[in-house]
C-alpha atoms as a PDB file:
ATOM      1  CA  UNK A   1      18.298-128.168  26.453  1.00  0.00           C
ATOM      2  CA  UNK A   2      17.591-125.480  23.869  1.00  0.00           C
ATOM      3  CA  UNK A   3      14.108-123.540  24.114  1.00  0.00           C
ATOM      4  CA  UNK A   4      12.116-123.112  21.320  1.00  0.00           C
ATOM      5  CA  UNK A   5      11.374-119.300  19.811  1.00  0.00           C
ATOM      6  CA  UNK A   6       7.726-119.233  21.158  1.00  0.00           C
ATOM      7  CA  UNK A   7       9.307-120.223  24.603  1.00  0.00           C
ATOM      8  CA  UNK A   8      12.097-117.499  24.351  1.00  0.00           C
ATOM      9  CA  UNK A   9       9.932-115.235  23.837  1.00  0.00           C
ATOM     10  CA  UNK A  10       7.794-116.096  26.609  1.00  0.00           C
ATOM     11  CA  UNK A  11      10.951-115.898  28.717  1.00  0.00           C
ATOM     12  CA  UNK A  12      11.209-112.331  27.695  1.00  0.00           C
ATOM     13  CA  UNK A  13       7.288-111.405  28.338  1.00  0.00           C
ATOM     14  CA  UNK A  14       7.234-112.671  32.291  1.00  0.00           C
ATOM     15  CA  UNK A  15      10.979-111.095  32.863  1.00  0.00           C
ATOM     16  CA  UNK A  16      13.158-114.412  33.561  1.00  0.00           C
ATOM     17  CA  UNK A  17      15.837-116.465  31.883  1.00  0.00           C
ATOM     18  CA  UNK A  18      15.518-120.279  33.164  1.00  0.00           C
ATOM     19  CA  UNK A  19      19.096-121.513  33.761  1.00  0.00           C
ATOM     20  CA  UNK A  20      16.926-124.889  33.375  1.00  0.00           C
ATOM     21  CA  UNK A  21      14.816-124.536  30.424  1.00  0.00           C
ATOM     22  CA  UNK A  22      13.242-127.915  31.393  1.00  0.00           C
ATOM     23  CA  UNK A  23      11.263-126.190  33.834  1.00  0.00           C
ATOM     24  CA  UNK A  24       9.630-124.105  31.876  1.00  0.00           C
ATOM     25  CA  UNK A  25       8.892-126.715  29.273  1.00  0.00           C
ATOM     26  CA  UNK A  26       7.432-128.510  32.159  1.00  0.00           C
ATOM     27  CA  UNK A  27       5.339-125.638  33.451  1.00  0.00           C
ATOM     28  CA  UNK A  28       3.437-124.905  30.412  1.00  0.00           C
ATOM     29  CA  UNK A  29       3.273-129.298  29.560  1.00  0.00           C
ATOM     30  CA  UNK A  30      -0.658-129.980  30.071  1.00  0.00           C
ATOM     31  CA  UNK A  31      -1.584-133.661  30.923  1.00  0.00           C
ATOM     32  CA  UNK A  32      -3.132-134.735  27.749  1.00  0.00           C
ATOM     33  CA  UNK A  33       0.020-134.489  25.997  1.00  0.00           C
ATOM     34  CA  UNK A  34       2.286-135.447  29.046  1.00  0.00           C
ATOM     35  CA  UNK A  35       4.201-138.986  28.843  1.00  0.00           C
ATOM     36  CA  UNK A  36       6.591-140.798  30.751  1.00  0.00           C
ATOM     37  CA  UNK A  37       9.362-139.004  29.477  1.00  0.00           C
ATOM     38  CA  UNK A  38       7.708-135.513  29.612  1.00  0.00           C
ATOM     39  CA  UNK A  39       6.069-135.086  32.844  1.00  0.00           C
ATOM     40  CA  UNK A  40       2.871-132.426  32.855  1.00  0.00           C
ATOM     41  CA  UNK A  41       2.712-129.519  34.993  1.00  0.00           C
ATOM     42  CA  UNK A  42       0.460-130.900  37.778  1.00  0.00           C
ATOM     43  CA  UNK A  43       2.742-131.340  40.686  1.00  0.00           C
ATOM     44  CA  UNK A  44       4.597-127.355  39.567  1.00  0.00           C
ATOM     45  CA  UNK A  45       0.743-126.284  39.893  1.00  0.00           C
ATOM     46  CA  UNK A  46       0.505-127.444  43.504  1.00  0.00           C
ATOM     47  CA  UNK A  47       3.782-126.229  44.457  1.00  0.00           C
ATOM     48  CA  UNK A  48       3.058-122.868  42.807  1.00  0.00           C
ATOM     49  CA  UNK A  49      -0.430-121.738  44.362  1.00  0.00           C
ATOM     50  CA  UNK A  50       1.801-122.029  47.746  1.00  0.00           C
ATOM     51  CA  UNK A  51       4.240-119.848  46.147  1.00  0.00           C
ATOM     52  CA  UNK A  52       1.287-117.424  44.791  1.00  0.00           C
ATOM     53  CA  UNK A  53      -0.648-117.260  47.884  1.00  0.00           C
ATOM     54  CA  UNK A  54       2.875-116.289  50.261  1.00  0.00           C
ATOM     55  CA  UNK A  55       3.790-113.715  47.527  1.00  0.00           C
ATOM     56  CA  UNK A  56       0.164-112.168  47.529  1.00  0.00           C
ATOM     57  CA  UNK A  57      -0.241-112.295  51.344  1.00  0.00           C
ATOM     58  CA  UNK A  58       3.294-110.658  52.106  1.00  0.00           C
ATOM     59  CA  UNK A  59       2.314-107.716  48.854  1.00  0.00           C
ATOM     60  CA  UNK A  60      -1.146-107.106  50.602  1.00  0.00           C
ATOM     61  CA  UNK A  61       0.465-106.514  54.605  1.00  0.00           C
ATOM     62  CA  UNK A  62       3.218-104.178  53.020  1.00  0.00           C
ATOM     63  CA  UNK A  63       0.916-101.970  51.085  1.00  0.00           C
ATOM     64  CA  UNK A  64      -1.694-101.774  53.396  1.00  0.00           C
ATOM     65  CA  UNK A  65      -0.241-101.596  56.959  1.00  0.00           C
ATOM     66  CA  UNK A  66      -3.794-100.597  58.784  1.00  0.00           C
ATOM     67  CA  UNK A  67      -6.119-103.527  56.940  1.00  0.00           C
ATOM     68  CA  UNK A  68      -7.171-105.390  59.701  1.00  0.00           C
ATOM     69  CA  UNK A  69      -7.162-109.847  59.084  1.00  0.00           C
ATOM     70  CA  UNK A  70     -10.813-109.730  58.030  1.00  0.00           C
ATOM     71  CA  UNK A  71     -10.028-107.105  55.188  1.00  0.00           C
ATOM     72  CA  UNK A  72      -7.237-108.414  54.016  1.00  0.00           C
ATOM     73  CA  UNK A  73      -8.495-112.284  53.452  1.00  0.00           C
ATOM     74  CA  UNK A  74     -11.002-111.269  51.143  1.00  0.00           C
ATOM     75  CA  UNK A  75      -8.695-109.422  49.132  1.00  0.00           C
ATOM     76  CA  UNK A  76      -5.943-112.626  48.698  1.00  0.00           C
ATOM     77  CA  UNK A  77      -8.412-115.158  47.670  1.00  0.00           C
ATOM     78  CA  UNK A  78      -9.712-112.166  44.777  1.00  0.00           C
ATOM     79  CA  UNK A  79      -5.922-112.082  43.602  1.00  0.00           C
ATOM     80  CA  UNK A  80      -5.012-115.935  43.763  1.00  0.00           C
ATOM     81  CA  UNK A  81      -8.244-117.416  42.395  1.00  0.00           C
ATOM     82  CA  UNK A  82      -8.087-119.402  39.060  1.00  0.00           C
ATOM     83  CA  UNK A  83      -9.918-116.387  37.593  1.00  0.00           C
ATOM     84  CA  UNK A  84      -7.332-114.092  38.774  1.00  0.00           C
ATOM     85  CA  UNK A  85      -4.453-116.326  37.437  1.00  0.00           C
ATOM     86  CA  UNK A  86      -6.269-117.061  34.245  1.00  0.00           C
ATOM     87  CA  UNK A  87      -6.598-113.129  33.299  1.00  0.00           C
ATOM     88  CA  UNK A  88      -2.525-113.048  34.089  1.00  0.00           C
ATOM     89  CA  UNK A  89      -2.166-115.754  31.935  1.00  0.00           C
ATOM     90  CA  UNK A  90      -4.234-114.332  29.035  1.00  0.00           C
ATOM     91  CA  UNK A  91      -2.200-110.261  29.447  1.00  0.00           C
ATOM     92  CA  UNK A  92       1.905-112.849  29.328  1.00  0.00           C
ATOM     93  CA  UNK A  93      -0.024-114.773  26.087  1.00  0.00           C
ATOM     94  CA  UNK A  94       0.596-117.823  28.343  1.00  0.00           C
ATOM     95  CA  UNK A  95      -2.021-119.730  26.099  1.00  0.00           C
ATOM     96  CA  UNK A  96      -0.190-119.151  23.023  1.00  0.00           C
ATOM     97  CA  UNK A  97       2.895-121.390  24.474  1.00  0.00           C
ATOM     98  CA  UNK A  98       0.949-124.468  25.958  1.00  0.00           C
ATOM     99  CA  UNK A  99       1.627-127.991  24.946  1.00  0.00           C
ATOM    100  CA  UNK A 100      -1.746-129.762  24.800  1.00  0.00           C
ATOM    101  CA  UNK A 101      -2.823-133.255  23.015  1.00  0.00           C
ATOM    102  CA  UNK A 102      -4.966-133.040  20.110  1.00  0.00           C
ATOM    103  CA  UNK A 103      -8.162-133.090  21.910  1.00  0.00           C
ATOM    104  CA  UNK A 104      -7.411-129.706  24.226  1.00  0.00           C
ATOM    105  CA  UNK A 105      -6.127-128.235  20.913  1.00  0.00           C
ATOM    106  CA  UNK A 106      -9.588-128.882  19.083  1.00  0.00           C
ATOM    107  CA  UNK A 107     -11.860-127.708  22.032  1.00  0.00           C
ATOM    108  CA  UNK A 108     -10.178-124.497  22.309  1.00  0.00           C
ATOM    109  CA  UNK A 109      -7.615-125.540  25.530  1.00  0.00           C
ATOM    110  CA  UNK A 110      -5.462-122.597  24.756  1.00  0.00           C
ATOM    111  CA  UNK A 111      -8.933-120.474  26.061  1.00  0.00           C
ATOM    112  CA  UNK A 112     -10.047-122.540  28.949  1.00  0.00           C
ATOM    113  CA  UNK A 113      -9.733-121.037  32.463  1.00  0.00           C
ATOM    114  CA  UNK A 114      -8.850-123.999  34.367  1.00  0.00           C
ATOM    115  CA  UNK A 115      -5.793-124.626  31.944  1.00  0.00           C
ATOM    116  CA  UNK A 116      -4.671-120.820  31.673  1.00  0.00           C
ATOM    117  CA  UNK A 117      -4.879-120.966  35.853  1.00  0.00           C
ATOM    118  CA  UNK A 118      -2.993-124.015  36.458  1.00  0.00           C
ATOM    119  CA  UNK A 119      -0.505-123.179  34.134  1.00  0.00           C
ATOM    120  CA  UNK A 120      -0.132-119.698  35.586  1.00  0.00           C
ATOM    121  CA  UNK A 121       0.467-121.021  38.786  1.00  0.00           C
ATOM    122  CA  UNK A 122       3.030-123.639  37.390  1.00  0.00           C
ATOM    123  CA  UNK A 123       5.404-120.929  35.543  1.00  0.00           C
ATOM    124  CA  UNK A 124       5.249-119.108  39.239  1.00  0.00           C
ATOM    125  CA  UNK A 125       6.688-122.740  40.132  1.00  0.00           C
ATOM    126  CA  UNK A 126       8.729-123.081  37.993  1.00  0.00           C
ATOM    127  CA  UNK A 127      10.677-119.577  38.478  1.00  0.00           C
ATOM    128  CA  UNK A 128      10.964-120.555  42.193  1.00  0.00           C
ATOM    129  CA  UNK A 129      12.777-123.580  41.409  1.00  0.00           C
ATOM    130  CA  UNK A 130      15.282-122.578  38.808  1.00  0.00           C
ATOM    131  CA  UNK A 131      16.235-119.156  41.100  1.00  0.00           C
ATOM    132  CA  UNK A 132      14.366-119.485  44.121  1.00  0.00           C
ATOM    133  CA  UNK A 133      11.653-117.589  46.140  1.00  0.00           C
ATOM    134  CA  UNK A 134      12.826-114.224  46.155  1.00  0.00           C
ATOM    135  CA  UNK A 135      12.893-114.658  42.205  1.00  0.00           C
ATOM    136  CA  UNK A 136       9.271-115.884  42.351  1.00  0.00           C
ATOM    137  CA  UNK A 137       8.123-113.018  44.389  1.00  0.00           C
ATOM    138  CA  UNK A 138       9.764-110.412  41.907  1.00  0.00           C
ATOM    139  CA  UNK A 139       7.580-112.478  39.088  1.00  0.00           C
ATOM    140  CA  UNK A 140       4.390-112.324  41.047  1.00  0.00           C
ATOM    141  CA  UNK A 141       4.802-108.197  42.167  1.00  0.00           C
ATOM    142  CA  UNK A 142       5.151-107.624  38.373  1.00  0.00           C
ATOM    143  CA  UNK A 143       2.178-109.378  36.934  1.00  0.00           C
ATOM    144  CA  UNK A 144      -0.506-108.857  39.380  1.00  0.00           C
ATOM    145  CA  UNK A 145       0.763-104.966  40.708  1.00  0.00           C
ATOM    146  CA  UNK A 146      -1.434-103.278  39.280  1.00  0.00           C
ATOM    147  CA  UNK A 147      -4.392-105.553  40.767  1.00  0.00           C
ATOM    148  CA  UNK A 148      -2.141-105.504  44.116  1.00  0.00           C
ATOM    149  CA  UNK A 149      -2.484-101.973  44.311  1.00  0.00           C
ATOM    150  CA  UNK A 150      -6.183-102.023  43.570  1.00  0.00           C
ATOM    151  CA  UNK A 151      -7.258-104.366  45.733  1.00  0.00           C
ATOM    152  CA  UNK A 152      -8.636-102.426  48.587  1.00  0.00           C
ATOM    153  CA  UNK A 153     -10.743-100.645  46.141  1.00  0.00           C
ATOM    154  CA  UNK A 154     -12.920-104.060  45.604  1.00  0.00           C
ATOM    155  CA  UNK A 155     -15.060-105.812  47.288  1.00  0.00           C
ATOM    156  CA  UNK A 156     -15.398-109.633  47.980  1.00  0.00           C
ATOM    157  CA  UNK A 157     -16.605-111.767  45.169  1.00  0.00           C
ATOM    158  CA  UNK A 158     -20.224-111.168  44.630  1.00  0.00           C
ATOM    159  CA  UNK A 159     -21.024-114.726  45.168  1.00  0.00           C
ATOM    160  CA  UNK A 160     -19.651-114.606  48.951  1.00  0.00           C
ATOM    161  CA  UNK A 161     -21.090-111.241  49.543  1.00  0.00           C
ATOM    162  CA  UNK A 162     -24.661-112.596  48.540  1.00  0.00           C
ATOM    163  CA  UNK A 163     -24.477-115.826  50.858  1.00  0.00           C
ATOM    164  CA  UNK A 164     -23.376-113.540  53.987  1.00  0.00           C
ATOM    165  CA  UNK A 165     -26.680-111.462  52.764  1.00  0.00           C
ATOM    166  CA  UNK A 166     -28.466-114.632  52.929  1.00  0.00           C
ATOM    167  CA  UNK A 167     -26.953-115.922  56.014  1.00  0.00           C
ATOM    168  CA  UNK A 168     -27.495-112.586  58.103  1.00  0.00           C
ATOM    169  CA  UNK A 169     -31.249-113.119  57.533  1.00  0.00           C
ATOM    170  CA  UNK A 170     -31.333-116.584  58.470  1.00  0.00           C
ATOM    171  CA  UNK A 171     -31.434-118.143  55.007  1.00  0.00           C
ATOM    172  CA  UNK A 172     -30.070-121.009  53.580  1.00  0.00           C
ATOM    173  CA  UNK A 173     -27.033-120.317  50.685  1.00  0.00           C
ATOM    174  CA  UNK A 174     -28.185-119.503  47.625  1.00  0.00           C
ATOM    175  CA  UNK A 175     -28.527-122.278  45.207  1.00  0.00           C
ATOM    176  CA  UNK A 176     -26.939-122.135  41.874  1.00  0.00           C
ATOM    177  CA  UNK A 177     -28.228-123.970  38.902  1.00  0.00           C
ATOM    178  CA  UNK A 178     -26.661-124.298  35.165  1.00  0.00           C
ATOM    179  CA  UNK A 179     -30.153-124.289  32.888  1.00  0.00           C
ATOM    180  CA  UNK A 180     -28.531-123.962  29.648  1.00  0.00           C
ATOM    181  CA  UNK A 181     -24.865-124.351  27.996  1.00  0.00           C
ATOM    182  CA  UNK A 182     -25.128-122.855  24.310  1.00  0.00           C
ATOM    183  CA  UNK A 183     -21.952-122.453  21.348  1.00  0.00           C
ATOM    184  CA  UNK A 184     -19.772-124.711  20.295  1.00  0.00           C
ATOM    185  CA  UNK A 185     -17.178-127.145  23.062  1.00  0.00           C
ATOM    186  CA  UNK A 186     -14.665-124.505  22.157  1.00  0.00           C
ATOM    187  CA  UNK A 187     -16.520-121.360  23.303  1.00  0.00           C
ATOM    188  CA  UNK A 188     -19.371-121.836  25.383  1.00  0.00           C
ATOM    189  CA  UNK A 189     -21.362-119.991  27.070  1.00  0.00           C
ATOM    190  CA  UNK A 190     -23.267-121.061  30.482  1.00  0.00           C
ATOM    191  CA  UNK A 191     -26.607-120.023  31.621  1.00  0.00           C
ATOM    192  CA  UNK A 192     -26.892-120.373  35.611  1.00  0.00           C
ATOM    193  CA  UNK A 193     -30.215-119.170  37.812  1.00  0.00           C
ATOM    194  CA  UNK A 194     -29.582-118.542  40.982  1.00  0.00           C
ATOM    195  CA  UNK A 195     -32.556-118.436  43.566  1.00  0.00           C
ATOM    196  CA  UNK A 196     -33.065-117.577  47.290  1.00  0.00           C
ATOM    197  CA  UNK A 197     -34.781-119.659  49.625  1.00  0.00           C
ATOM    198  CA  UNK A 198     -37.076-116.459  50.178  1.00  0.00           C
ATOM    199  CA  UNK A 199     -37.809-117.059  46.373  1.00  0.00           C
ATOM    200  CA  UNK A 200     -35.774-113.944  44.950  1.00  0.00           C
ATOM    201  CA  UNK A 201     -34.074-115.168  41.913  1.00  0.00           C
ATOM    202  CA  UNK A 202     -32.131-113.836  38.668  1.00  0.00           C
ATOM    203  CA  UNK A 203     -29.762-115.115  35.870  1.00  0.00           C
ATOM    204  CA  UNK A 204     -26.636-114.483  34.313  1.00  0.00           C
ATOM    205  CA  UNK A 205     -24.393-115.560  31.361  1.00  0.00           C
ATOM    206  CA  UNK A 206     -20.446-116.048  31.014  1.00  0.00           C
ATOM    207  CA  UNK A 207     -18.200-118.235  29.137  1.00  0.00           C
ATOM    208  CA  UNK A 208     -17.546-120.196  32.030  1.00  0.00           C
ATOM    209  CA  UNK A 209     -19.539-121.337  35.103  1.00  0.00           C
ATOM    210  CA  UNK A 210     -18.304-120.016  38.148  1.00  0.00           C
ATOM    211  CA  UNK A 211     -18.082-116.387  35.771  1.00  0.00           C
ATOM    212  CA  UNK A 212     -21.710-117.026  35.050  1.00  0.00           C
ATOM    213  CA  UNK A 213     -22.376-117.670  38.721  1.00  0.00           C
ATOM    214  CA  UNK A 214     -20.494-114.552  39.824  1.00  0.00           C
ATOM    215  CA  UNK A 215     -22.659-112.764  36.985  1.00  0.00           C
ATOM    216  CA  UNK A 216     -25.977-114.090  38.743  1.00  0.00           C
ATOM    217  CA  UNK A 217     -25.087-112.738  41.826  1.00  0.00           C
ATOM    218  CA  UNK A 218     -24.139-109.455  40.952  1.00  0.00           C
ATOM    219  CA  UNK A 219     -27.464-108.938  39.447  1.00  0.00           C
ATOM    220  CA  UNK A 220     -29.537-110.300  42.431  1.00  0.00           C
ATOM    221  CA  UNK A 221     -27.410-108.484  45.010  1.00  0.00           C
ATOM    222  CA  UNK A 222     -28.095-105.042  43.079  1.00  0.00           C
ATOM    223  CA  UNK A 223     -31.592-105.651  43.339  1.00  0.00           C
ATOM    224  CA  UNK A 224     -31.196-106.754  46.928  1.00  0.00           C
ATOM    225  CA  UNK A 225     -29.616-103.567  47.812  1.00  0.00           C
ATOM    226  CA  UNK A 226     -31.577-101.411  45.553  1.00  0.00           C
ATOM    227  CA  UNK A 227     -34.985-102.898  47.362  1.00  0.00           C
ATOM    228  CA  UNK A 228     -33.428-102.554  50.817  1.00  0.00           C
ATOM    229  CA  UNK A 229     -32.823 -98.855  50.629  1.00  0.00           C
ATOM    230  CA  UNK A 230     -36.388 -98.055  49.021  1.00  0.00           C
END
């Protein structure tokens, strides 16, 4: 089969020429426009967050031979989270080249970080089948290198860091509550409170929920620290 131009030049963006085009089609095929004759990318997801996760874990013991199990865990579930994938997605214009039904098209699917993350993960799929792993790994090393070679330089998630706060003083997890979802389907943006058992609480916003969350926790854990060291 014969790729279309806005697949071509996807081709050309991530670095690899598919000796079978179908996979790529495949890859970047969403479920609400999937058919029995044009299967969607959900199995090439599952297949490719294996693929992901190997090619992150192997990056992460080369280029930091001293990093001991506990520092390098947190730093592979930073790089192969949906967030992570989606911002890869959004720098290769992955969105632009999506096939969605109608109904993704009109709420803004090209946008949405569950879509842009699966999808990522199902081009990483689909480069391992058409040339194998090695090919794969090359793909993954060039897209997320720079955040490769930065990730020693961050620390867990904030929403992890604040439940291990919480835990080493006995408390519950924090819980996490969505109090108000504002904009239009397309582009919303979440409200979520989240509160200690202790009674410490603070907000944040994002345009999605778990980024909102994240946001939340930031915020509390800065005043957390900034109170402890008074």
């Amino acid at each position: 089969m014969r790729l279309a131009a806005d697949l071509l030049a996807f081709q050309g963006r991530i670095g690899h020429d598919f000796r079978r085009p179908e996979l790529l089609l495949r890859a970047v095929t969403h479920s609400s426009l999937a058919s029995a004759t044009r299967p969607s990318n959900e199995r090439l997801e599952f297949l490719g967050d294996r693929v992901l996760g190997l090619s992150i874990a192997e990056a992460l013991v080369m280029s930091d031979r001293d990093a001991a199990e506990g520092q390098l865990a947190p730093r592979l579930n930073a790089l192969v989270r949906q967030e992570a994938c989606a911002e890869v997605a959004r720098e290769i214009g992955l969105g632009e080249v999506l096939k969605l039904g109608r109904s993704e098209r009109m709420t803004g699917g090209r946008r949405k970080e569950a879509l842009l993350g699966d999808a990522m993960e199902a081009v990483i799929a689909a480069v391992y089948l058409d040339a194998g792993f090695e090919a794969a790994r090359a793909l993954v090393h060039r897209l997320w290198s720079q955040r490769i070679a930065e990730a020693p330089l961050h620390r867990r998630d904030a929403k992890s860091r604040l439940q291990e706060w919480a835990q080493g003083r006995g408390l519950p997890p924090p819980a996490y509550i969505e109090t108000a979802r504002e904009g239009p389907d397309h582009a919303p943006v979440f409200t979520v409170e989240v509160r200690l058992a202790s009674g410490e609480m603070t907000v944040g916003k994002a345009a999605g929920k778990r980024q909102a969350e994240q946001a939340a926790a930031e915020v509390l854990l800065e005043q957390l620290e900034a109170s402890d060291g008074e």
